[in-house]
Protein backbone atom coordinates (compact mmCIF):
# COMPACT_ATOMS: atom_id res chain seq x y z
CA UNK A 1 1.23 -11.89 -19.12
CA UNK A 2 3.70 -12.66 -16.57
CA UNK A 3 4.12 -9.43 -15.11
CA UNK A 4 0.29 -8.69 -15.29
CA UNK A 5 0.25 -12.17 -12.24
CA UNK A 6 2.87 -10.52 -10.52
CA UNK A 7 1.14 -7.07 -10.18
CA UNK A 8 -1.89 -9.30 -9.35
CA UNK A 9 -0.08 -11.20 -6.67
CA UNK A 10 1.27 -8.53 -4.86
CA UNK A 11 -2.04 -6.14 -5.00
CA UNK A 12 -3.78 -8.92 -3.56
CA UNK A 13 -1.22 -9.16 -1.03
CA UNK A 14 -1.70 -5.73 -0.58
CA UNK A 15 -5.10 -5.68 -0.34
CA UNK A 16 -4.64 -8.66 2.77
CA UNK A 17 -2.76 -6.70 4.65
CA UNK A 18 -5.25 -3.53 4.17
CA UNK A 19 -8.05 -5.77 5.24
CA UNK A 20 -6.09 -7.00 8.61
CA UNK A 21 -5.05 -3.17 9.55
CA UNK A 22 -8.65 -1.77 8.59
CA UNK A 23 -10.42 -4.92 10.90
CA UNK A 24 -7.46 -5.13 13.52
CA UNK A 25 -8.21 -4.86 17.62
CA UNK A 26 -4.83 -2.84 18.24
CA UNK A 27 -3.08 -0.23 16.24
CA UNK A 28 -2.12 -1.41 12.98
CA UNK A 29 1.97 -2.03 12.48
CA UNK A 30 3.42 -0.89 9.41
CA UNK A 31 6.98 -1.20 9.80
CA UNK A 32 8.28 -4.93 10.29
CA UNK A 33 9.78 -5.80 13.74
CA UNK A 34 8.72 -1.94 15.20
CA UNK A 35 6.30 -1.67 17.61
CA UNK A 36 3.25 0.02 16.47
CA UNK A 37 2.41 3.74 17.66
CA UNK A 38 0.07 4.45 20.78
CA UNK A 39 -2.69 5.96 18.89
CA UNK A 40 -5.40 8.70 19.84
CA UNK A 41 -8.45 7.18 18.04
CA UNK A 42 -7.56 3.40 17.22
CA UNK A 43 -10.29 2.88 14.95
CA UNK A 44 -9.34 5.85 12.31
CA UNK A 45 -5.72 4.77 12.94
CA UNK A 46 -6.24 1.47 11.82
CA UNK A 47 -9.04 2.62 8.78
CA UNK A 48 -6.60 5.15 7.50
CA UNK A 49 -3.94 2.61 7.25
CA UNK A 50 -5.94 0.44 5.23
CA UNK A 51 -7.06 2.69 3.00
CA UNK A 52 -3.82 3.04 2.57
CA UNK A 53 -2.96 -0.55 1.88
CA UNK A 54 -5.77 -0.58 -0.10
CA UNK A 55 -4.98 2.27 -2.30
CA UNK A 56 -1.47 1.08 -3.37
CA UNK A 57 -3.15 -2.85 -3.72
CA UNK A 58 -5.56 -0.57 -6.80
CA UNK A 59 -2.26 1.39 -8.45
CA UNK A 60 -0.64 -2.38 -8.40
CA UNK A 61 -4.08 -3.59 -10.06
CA UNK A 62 -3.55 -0.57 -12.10
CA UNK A 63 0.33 -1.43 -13.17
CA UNK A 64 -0.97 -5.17 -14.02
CA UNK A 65 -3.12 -4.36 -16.70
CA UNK A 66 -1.08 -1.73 -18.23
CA UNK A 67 1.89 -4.28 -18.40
CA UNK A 68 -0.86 -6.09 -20.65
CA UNK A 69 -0.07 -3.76 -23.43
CA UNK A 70 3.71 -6.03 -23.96
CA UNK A 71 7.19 -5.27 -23.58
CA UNK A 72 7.57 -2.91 -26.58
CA UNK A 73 4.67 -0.88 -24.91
CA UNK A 74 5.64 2.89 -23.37
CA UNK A 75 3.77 1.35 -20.33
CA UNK A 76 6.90 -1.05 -19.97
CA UNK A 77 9.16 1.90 -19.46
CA UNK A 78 6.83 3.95 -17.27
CA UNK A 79 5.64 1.38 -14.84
CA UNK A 80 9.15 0.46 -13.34
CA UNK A 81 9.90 3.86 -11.87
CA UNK A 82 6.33 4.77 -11.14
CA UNK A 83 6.50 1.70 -8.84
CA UNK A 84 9.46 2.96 -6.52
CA UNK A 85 7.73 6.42 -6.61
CA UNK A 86 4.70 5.03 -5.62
CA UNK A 87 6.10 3.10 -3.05
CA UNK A 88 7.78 6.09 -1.67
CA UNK A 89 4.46 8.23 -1.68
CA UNK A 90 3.06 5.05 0.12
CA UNK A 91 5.91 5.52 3.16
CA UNK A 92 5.67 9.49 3.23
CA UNK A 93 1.28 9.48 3.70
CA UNK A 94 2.01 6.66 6.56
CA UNK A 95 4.05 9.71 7.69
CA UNK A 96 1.84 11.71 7.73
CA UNK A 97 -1.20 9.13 9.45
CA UNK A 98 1.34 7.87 12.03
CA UNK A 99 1.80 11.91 12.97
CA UNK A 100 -1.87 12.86 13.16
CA UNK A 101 -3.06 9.93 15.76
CA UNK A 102 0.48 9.36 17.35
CA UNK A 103 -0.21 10.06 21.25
CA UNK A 104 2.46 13.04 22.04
């Protein structure tokens, strides 16, 4: 039950920070204490990057209620690794927004 409020925690987290990028005036930072890109079309900048936030706030929601299932579950062994792969997948599509709007 424990783990299920963490996953909940941080996807709503998540999910914040998706809402601020998707609604924000300037580009959206994703990087702490780096200055965001100069951006060709601010508005799909900032929407793509929270999507993005918002995606990886529903695979969170997702890991929560499979850790439901207990620690004897196969979901207990899966979810730990998915996490860092996810999280990974997460930094390598910001990649590849940050490249298509990035002013050259």
């Amino acid at each position: 039950m424990g783990e299920c409020l963490v996953y909940g925690l941080l996807a709503f987290l998540f999910a914040a920070v998706g809402w601020t990028s998707y609604n924000a005036k300037r580009p959206a930072g994703f990087w702490t204490f780096v200055k965001s890109p100069k951006v060709t079309d601010l508005e799909r900048y900032n929407h793509a990057v929270g999507r993005l936030w918002y995606g990886f706030a529903a695979i969170f929601t997702l890991f929560g209620l499979a850790s439901l299932f207990g620690q004897n579950s196969p979901a207990a062994f899966v979810i730990p690794p998915c996490s860092i792969l996810v999280t990974v997948a997460v930094f390598a599509v910001y990649f590849r927004i940050e490249e298509k709007y990035r002013v050259n």
